[in-house]
Protein backbone atom coordinates (compact mmCIF):
# COMPACT_ATOMS: atom_id res chain seq x y z
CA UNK A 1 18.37 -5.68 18.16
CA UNK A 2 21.15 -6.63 20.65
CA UNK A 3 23.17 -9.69 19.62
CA UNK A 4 24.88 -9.38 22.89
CA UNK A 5 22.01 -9.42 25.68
CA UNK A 6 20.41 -12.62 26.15
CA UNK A 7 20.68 -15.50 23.70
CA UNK A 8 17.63 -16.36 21.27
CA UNK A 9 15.32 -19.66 22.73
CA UNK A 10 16.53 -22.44 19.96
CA UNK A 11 15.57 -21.69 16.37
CA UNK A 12 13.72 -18.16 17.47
CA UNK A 13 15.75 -15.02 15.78
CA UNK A 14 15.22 -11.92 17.13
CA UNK A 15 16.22 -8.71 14.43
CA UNK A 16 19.73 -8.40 15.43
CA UNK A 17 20.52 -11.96 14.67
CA UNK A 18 18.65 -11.53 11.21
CA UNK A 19 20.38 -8.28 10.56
CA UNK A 20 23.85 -9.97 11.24
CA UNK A 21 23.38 -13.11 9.15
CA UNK A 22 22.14 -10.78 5.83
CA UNK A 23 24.90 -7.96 6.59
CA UNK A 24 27.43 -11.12 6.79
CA UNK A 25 26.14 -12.26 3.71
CA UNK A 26 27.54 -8.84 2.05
CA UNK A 27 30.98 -8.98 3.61
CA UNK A 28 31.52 -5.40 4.00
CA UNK A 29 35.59 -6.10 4.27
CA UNK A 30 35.43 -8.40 1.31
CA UNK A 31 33.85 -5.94 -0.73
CA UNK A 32 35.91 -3.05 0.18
CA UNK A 33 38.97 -5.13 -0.74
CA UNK A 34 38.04 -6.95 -3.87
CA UNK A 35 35.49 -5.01 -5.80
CA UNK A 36 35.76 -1.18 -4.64
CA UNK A 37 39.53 -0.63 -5.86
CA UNK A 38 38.01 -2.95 -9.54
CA UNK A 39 35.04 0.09 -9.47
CA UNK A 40 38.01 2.68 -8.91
CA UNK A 41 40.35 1.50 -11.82
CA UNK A 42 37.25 0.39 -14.52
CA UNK A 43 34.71 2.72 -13.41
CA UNK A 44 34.08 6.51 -12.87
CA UNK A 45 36.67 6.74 -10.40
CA UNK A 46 35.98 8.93 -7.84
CA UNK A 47 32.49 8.74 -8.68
CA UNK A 48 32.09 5.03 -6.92
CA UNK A 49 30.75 6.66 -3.91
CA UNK A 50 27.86 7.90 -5.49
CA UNK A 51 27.05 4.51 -7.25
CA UNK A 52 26.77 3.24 -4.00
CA UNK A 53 24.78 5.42 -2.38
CA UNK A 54 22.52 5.19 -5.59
CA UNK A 55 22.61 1.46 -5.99
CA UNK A 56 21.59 1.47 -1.85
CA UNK A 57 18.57 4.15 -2.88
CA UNK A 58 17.36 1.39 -5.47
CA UNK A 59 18.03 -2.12 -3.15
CA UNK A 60 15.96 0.38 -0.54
CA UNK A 61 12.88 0.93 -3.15
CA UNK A 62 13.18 -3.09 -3.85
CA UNK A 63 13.06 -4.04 -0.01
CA UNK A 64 9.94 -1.78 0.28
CA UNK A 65 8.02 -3.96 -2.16
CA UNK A 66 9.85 -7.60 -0.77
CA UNK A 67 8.54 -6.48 2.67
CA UNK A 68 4.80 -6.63 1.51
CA UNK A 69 5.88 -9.84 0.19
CA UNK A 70 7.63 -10.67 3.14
CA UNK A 71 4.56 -10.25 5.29
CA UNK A 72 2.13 -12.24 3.34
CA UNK A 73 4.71 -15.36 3.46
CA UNK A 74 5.23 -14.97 7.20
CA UNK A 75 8.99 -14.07 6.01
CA UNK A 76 10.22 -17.32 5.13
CA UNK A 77 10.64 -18.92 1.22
CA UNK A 78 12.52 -16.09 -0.04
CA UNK A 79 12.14 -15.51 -3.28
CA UNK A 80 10.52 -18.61 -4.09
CA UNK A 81 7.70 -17.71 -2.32
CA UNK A 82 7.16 -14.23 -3.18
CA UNK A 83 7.35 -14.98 -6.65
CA UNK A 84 4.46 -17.75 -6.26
CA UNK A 85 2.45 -14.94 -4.42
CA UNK A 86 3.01 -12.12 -6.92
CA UNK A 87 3.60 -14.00 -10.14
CA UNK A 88 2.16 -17.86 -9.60
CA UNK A 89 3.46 -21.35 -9.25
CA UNK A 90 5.48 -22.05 -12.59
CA UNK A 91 8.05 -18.78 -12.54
CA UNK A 92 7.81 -19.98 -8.89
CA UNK A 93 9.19 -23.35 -9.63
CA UNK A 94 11.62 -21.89 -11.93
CA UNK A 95 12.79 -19.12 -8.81
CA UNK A 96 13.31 -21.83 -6.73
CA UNK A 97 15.36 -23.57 -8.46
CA UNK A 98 17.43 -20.38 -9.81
CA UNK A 99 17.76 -19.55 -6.21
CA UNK A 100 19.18 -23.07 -4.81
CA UNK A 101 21.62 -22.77 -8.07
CA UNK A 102 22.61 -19.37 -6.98
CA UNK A 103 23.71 -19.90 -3.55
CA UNK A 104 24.99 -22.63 -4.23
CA UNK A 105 27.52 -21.59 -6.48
CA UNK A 106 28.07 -18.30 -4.78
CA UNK A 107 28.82 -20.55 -1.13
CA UNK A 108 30.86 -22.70 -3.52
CA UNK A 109 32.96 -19.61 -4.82
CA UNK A 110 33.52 -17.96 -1.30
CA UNK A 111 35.11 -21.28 -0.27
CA UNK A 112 37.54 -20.94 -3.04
CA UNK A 113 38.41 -17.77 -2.10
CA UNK A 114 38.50 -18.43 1.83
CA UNK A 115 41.05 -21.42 1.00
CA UNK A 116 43.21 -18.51 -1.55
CA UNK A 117 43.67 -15.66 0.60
CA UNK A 118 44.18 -17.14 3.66
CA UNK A 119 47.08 -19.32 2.63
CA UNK A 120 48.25 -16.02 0.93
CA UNK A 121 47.85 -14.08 4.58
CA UNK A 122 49.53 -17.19 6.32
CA UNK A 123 52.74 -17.30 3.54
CA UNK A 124 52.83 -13.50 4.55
CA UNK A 125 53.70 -14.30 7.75
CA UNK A 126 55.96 -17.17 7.19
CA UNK A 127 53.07 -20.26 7.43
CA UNK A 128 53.31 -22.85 4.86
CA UNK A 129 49.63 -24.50 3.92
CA UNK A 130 48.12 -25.18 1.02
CA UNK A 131 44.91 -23.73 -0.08
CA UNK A 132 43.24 -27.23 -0.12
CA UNK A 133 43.77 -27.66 3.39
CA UNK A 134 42.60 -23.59 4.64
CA UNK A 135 39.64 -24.21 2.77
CA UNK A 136 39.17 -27.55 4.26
CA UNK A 137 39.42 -26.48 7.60
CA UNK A 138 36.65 -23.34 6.97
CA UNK A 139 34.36 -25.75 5.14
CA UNK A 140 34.21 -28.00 8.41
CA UNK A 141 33.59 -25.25 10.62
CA UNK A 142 30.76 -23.97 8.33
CA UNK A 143 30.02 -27.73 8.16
CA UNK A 144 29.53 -27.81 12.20
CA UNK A 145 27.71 -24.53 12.44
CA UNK A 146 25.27 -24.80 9.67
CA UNK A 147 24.06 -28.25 11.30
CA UNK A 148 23.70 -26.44 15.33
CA UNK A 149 20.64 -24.12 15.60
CA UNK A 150 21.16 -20.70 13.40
CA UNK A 151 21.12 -18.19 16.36
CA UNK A 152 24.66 -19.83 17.52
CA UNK A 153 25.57 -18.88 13.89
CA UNK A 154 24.14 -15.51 14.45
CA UNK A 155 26.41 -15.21 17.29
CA UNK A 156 29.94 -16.25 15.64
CA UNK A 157 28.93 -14.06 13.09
CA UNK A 158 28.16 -10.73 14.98
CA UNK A 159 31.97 -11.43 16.40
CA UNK A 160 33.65 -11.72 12.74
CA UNK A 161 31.36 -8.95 11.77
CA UNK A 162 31.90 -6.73 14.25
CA UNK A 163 35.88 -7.18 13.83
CA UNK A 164 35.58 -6.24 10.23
CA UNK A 165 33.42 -3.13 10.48
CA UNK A 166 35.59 -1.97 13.28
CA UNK A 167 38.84 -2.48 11.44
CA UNK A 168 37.22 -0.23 8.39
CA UNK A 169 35.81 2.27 10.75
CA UNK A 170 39.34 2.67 12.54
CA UNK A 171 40.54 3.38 8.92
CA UNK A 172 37.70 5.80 8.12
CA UNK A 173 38.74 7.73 11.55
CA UNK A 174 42.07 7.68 10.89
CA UNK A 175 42.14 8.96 7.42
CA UNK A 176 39.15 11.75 8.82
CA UNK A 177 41.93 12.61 11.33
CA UNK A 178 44.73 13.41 9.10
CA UNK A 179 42.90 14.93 6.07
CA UNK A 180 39.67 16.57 8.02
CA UNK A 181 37.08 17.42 5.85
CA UNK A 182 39.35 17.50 2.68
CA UNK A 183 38.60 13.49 3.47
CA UNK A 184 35.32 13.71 1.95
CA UNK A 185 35.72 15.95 -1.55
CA UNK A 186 33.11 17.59 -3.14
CA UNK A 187 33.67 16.07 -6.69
CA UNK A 188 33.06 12.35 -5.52
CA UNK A 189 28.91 13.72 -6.07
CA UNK A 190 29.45 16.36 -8.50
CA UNK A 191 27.21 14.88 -11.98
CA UNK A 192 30.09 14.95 -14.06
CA UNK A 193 32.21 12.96 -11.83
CA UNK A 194 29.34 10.63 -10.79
CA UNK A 195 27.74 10.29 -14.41
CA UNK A 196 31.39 9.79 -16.07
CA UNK A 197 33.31 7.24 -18.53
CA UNK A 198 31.94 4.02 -16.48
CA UNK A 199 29.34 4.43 -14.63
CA UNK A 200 28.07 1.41 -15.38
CA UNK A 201 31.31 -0.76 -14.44
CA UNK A 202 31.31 1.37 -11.03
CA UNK A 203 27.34 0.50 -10.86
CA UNK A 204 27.63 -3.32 -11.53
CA UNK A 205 30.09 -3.53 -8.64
CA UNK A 206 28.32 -1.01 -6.33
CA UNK A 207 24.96 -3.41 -6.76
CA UNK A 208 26.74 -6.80 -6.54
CA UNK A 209 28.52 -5.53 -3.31
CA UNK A 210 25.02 -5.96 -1.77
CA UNK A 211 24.80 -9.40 -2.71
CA UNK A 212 22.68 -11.72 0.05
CA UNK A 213 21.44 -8.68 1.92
CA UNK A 214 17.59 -9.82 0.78
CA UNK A 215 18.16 -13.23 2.32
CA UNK A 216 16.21 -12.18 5.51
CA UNK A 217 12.91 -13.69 3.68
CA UNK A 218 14.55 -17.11 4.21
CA UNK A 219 14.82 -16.60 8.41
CA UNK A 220 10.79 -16.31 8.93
CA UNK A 221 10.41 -19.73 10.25
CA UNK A 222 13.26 -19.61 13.09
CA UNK A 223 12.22 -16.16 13.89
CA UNK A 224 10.50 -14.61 16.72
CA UNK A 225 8.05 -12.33 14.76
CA UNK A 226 8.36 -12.95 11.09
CA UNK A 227 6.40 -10.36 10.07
CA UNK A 228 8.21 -7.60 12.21
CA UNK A 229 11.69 -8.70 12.26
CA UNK A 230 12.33 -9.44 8.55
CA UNK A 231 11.37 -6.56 7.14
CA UNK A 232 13.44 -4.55 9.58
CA UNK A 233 16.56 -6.44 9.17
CA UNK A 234 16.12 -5.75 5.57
CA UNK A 235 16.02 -1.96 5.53
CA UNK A 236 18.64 -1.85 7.88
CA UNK A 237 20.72 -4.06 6.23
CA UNK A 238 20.14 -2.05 2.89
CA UNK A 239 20.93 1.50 5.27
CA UNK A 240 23.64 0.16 7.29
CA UNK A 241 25.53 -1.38 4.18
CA UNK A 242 24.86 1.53 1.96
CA UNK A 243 26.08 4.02 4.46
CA UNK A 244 29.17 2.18 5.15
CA UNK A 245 30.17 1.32 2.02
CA UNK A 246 29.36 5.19 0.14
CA UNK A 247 31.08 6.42 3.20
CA UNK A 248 34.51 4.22 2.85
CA UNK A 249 34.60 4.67 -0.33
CA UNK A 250 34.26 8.21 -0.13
CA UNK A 251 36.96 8.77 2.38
CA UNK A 252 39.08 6.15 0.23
CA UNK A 253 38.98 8.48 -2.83
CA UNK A 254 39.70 11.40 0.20
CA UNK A 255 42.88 9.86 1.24
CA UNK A 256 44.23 9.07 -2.30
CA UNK A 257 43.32 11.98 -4.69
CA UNK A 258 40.08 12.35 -6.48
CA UNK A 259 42.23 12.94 -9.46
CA UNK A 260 44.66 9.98 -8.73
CA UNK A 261 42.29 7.38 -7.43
CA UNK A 262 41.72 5.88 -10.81
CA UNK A 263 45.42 5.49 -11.38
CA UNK A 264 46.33 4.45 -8.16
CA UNK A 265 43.45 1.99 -7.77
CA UNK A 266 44.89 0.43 -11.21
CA UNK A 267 47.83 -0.66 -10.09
CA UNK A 268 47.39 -1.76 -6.45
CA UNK A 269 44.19 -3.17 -7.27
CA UNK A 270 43.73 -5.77 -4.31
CA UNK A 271 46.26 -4.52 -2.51
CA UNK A 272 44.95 -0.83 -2.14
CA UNK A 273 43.14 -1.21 0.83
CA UNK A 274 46.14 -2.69 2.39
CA UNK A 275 48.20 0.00 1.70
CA UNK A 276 45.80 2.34 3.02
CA UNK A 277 46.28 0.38 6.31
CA UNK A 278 49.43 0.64 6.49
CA UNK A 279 49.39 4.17 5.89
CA UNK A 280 47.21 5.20 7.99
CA UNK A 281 46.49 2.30 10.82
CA UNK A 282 50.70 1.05 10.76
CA UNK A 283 51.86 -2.10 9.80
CA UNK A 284 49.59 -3.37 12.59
CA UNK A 285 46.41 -1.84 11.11
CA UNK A 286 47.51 -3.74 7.66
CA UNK A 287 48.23 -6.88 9.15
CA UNK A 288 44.53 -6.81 10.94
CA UNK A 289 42.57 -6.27 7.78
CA UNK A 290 44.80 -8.90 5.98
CA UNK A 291 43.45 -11.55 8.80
CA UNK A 292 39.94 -9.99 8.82
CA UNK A 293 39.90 -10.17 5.48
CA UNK A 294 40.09 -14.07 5.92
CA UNK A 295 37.29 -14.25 8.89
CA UNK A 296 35.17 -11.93 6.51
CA UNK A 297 35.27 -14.75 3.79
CA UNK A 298 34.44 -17.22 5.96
CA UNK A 299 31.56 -15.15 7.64
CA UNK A 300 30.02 -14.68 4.04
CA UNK A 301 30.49 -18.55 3.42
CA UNK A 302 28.81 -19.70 6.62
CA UNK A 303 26.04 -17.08 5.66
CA UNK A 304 25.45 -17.72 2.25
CA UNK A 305 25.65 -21.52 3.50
CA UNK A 306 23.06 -21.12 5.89
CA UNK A 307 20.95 -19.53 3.49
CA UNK A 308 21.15 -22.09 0.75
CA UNK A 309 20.28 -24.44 3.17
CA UNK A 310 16.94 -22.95 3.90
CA UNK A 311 16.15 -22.80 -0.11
CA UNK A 312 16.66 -26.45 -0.35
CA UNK A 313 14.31 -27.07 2.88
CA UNK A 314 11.64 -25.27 1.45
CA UNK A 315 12.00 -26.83 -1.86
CA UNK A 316 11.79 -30.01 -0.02
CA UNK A 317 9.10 -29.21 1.65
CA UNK A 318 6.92 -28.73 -1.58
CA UNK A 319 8.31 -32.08 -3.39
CA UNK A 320 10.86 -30.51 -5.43
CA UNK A 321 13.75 -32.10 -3.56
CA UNK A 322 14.21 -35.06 -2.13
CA UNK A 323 11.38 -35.11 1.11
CA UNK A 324 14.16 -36.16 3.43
CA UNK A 325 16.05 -32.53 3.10
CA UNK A 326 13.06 -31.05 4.52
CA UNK A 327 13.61 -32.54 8.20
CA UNK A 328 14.48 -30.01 10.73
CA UNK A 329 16.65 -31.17 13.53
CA UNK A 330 14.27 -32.50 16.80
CA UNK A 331 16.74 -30.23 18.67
CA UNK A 332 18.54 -27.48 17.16
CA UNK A 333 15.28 -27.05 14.55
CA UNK A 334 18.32 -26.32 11.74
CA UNK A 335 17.63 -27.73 8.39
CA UNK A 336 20.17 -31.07 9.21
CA UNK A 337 20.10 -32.84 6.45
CA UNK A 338 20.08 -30.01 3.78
CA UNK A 339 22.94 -28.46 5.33
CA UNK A 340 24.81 -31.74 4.87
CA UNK A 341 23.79 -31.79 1.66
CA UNK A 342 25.01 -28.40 0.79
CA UNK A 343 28.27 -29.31 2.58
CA UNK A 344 28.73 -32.52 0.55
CA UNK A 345 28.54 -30.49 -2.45
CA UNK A 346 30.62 -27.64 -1.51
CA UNK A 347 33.04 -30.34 -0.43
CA UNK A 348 32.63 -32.64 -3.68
CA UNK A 349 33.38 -29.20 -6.00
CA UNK A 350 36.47 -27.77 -4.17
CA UNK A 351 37.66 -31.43 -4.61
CA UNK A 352 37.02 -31.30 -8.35
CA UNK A 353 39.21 -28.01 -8.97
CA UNK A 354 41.81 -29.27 -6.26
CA UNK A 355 42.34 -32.53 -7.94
CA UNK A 356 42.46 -31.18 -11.46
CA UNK A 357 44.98 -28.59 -10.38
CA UNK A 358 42.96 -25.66 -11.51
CA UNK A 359 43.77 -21.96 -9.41
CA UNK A 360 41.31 -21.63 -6.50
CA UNK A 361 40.33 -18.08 -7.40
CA UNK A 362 41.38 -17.06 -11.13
CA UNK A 363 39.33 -20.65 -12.36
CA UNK A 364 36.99 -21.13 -8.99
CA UNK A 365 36.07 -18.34 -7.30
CA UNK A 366 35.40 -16.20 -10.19
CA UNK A 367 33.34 -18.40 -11.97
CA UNK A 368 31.39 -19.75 -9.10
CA UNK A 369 31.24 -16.71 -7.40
CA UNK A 370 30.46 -14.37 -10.61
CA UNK A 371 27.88 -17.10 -11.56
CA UNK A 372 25.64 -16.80 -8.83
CA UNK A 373 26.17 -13.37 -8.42
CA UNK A 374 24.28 -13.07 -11.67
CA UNK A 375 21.79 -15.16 -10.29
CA UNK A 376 21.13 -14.00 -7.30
CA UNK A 377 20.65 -9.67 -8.96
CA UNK A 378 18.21 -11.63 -11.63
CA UNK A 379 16.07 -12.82 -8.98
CA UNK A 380 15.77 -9.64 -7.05
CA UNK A 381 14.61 -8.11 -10.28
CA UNK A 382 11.84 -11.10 -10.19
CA UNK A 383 11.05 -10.61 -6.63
CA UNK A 384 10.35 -6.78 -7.31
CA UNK A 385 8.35 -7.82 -10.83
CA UNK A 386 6.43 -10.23 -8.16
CA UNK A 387 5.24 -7.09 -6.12
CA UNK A 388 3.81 -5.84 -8.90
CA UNK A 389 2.25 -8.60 -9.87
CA UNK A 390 0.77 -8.64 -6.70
CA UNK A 391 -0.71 -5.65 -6.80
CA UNK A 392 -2.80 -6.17 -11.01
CA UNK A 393 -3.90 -9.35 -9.48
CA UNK A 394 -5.28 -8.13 -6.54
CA UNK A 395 -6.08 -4.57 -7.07
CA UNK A 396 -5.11 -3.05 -3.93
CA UNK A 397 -2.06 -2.19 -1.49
CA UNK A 398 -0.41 1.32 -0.98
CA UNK A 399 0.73 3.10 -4.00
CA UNK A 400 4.17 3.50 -2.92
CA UNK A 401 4.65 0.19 -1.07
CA UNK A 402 2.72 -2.03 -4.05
CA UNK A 403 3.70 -0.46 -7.15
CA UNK A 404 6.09 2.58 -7.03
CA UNK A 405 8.93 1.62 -4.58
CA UNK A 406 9.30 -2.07 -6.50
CA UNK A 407 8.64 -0.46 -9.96
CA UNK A 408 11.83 1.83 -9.02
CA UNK A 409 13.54 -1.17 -8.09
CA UNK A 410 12.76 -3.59 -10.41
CA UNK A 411 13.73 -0.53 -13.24
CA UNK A 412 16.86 -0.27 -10.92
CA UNK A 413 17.75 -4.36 -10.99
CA UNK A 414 17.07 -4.56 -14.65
CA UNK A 415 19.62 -2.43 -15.15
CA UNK A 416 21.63 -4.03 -12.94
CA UNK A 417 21.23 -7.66 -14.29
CA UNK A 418 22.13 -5.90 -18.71
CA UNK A 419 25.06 -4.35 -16.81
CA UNK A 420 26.48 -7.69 -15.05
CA UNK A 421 25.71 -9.84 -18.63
CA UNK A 422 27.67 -7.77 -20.73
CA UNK A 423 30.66 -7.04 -18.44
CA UNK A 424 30.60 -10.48 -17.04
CA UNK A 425 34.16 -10.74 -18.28
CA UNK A 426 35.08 -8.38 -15.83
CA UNK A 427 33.53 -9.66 -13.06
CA UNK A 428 34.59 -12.48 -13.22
CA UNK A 429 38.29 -11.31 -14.23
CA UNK A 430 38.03 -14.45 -16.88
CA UNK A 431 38.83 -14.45 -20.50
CA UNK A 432 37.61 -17.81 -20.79
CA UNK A 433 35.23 -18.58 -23.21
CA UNK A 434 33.93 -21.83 -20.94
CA UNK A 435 33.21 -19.07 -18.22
CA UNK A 436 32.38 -16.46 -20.64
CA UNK A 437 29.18 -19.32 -21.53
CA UNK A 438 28.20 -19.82 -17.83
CA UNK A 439 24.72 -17.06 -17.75
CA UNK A 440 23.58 -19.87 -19.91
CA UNK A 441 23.21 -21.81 -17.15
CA UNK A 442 20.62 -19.29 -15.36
CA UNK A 443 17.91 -19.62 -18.51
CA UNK A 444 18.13 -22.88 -18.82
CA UNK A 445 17.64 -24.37 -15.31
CA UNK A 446 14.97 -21.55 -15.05
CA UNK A 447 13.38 -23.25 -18.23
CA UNK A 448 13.51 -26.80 -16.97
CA UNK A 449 11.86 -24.89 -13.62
CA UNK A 450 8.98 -24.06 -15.81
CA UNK A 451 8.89 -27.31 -17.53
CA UNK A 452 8.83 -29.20 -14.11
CA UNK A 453 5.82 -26.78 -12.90
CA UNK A 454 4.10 -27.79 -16.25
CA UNK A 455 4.09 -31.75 -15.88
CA UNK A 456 3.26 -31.54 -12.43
CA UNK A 457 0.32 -29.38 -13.35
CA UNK A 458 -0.70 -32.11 -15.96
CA UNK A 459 0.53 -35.20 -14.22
CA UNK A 460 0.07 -34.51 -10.37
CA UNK A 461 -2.56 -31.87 -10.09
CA UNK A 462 -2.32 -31.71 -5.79
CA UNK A 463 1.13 -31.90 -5.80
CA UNK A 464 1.02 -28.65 -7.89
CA UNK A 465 -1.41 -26.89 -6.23
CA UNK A 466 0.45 -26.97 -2.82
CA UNK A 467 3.37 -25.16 -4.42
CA UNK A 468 4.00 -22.29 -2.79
CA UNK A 469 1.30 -22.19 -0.36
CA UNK A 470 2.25 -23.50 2.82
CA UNK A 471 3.84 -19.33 3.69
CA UNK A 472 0.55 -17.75 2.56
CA UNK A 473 -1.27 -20.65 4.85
CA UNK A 474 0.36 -18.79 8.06
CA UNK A 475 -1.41 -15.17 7.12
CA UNK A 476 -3.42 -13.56 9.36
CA UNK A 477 -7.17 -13.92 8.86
CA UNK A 478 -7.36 -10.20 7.40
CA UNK A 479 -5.60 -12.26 4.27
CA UNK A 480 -6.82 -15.53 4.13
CA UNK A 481 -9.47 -14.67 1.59
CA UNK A 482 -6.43 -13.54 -0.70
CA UNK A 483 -4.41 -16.35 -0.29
CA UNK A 484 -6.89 -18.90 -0.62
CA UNK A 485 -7.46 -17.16 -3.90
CA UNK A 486 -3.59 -17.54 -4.86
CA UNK A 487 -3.49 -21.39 -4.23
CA UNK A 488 -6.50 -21.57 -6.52
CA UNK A 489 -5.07 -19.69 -9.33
């Protein structure tokens, strides 16, 4: 799983790279800065530990059941193709098109937010620029890499990642240090701290904090053994972000005050991690997470990027796009052209909201980013239903891996999804009634999905029977008799 040793052959991912680009995806140092001290002041307070280690239990159930899928679709097609193999083509259509919305709009939203807090960080430090022109500069770079072969992506990423999670762990030592075990109270897992006034705020953040992590499904084609390496990278993604983030949060509430953290939290807010490393690390320590915080953005942007790109390939591929955003580059076998695309429209947003003067992160970023959050938690839920699906129209599979592990999830994601709807407001930190309107959006594209899937079905009978069926054409001969009977179905 070594990032470091030698380099992947062009367009072959070994786990490590796969592992980085999901665990990128989740932006550990983003999410420890913008959402845990929101869980802190809204939710059960020193409880947040728990809901992460809970919400990583659940996301750990779901990735049993996506790795079945995972295996039949040779790990590429993400959710679009599990759901044609568990559920058929139609909800598949209507997946695919949820997911290119999704990551769309959450790449869109992380570019707002790269552009806002790194002019903040620069003004800190006595550097004039405008947010137009920081977020300009990261959207070229993302621009650049998401055209050159993925494992050189893999690369920059393991760097920024690697800086962040070290920065965090320093803090985690260095609040262990001074406090010892009084670091890690008791109360943060006792049930009536964990199961207090809410939960459910501190479990809406804890699961959107994992947001991207199932994106390894999207990597099968560029890797070196699909079937191996993507389900791997996606339990240890769901273990290594889990961990990190319970245990942060954990020694967070340590070095505050179980019985202050709520308070404190509340009026810091996105400055309470800051503080901490200051505290703790010296104004050095603060400055570093204040610049990390800025590569972390960027890492998630170039990751969610990349894996938007691969949605609209395979959407391509079956005639749902344009044909031409299917091409893979003769050399660096990246999807060219739908990276472009994605860039364009990245580029043609930010533009929008520049020109009509609106605040990069209170108007952008929150709705963009909150938007296909949503999305994103709604298809997981799907992906897990899919499993199940699987498993009535087959009949067979492991108990556990077919129809207990993604029932706990998909119970787990439902919940997830009601919890996200109706405090939307909050995640988004929007009054707005225009943003307020935005889950809308998810139904109705998903509708026109199933509407699309219907007149092809009437209209262009081959075209609709290849949906979704050039994964399951790469199974091993074991499953070929299934998966001939999915494209028949």
């Amino acid at each position: 799983m070594s990032i470091s040793g030698s380099p992947a052959p062009p367009g072959r991912l070994g786990t490590g790279h796969i592992l980085v680009l999901i665990v990128a995806a989740a932006a550990p140092l983003s999410a420890m800065v913008g959402t845990v001290p929101l869980a802190f002041a809204f939710g059960d307070g020193a409880g947040v530990p728990a809901a992460f280690l809970f919400a990583g239990v659940t996301l750990l159930c779901f990735s049993v059941g996506y790795a079945v899928s995972a295996r039949r679709t040779g790990g590429s097609g993400g959710f679009y193709a599990s759901v044609a193999d568990g559920l058929g083509r139609p909800p598949a259509v209507a997946a695919g098109y949820l997911a290119l919305l999704s990551y769309s709009c959450a790449t869109i939203g992380l570019a707002g937010a790269l552009g806002y807090f790194t002019r903040l960080v620069l003004a800190a430090h006595g550097v004039a620029v405008s947010w137009e022109w920081c977020a300009a500069a990261g959207l070229v770079l993302t621009a650049v890499l998401g055209y050159r072969e993925i494992a050189l992506s893999a690369r920059v990423l393991a760097l920024l990642m690697l800086g962040e999670i070290g920065m965090l762990a320093a803090l985690d030592v260095a609040i262990l240090v001074r406090h010892g075990l009084h670091a890690l109270p008791a109360a943060s897992f006792s049930l009536h701290v964990a199961t207090g006034p809410g939960v459910g705020v501190s479990l809406m953040f804890a699961f959107v904090s994992f947001i991207g992590f199932e994106s390894a499904a999207l990597y099968g084609k560029e890797a070196r053994n699909s079937r191996r390496s993507v389900p791997r990278a996606t339990y240890a993604a769901v273990v290594l972000i889990a961990g990190f983030y319970a245990l942060t949060s954990w020694l967070a509430v340590g070095a505050i005050g179980s019985g202050r953290v709520r308070e404190v939290a509340g009026r810091q807010m996105g400055d309470l991690f800051f503080v901490l490393g200051d505290g703790f690390l010296g104004t050095a320590g603060g400055t570093g997470l204040q610049l990390l915080l800025c590569t972390s953005l960027f890492a998630a942007t170039l990751a969610l990027h990349s894996a938007a790109n691969r949605y609209t390939q395979v959407l391509a591929d079956d005639g749902l796009l344009p044909g031409a955003l299917a091409a893979a580059h003769p050399r660096h076998r990246s999807p060219h052209r739908a990276s472009l695309a994605q860039s364009a429209l990245t580029a043609v947003v930010v533009t929008a909201f520049a020109v009509a003067g609106l605040d990069p992160y209170a108007d952008l970023t929150t709705s963009m980013l909150g938007l296909g959050t949503l999305g994103i938690v709604v298809l997981q839920a799907l992906a897990a239903l899919s499993v199940l699906g699987l498993r009535l129209r087959t009949g067979g599979g492991h108990w556990w891996r077919t129809a207990a592990a993604p029932l706990l999830g998909f119970c787990g994601l439902s919940a997830s999804v009601w919890l996200v709807v109706g405090n939307f407001d909050m995640l988004t930190g929007s009054p707005s009634p225009v943003i307020a309107t935005l889950p809308w959006l998810l139904p109705l594209v998903a509708l026109g999905g199933l509407a699309y899937a219907a007149r092809l079905r009437a209209a262009h009978p081959p075209r609709y029977h290849r949906l979704g069926t050039g994964h399951l054409a790469s199974l091993a001969p074991a499953s070929s008799s299934t998966a001939t009977g999915n494209r028949h179905a």
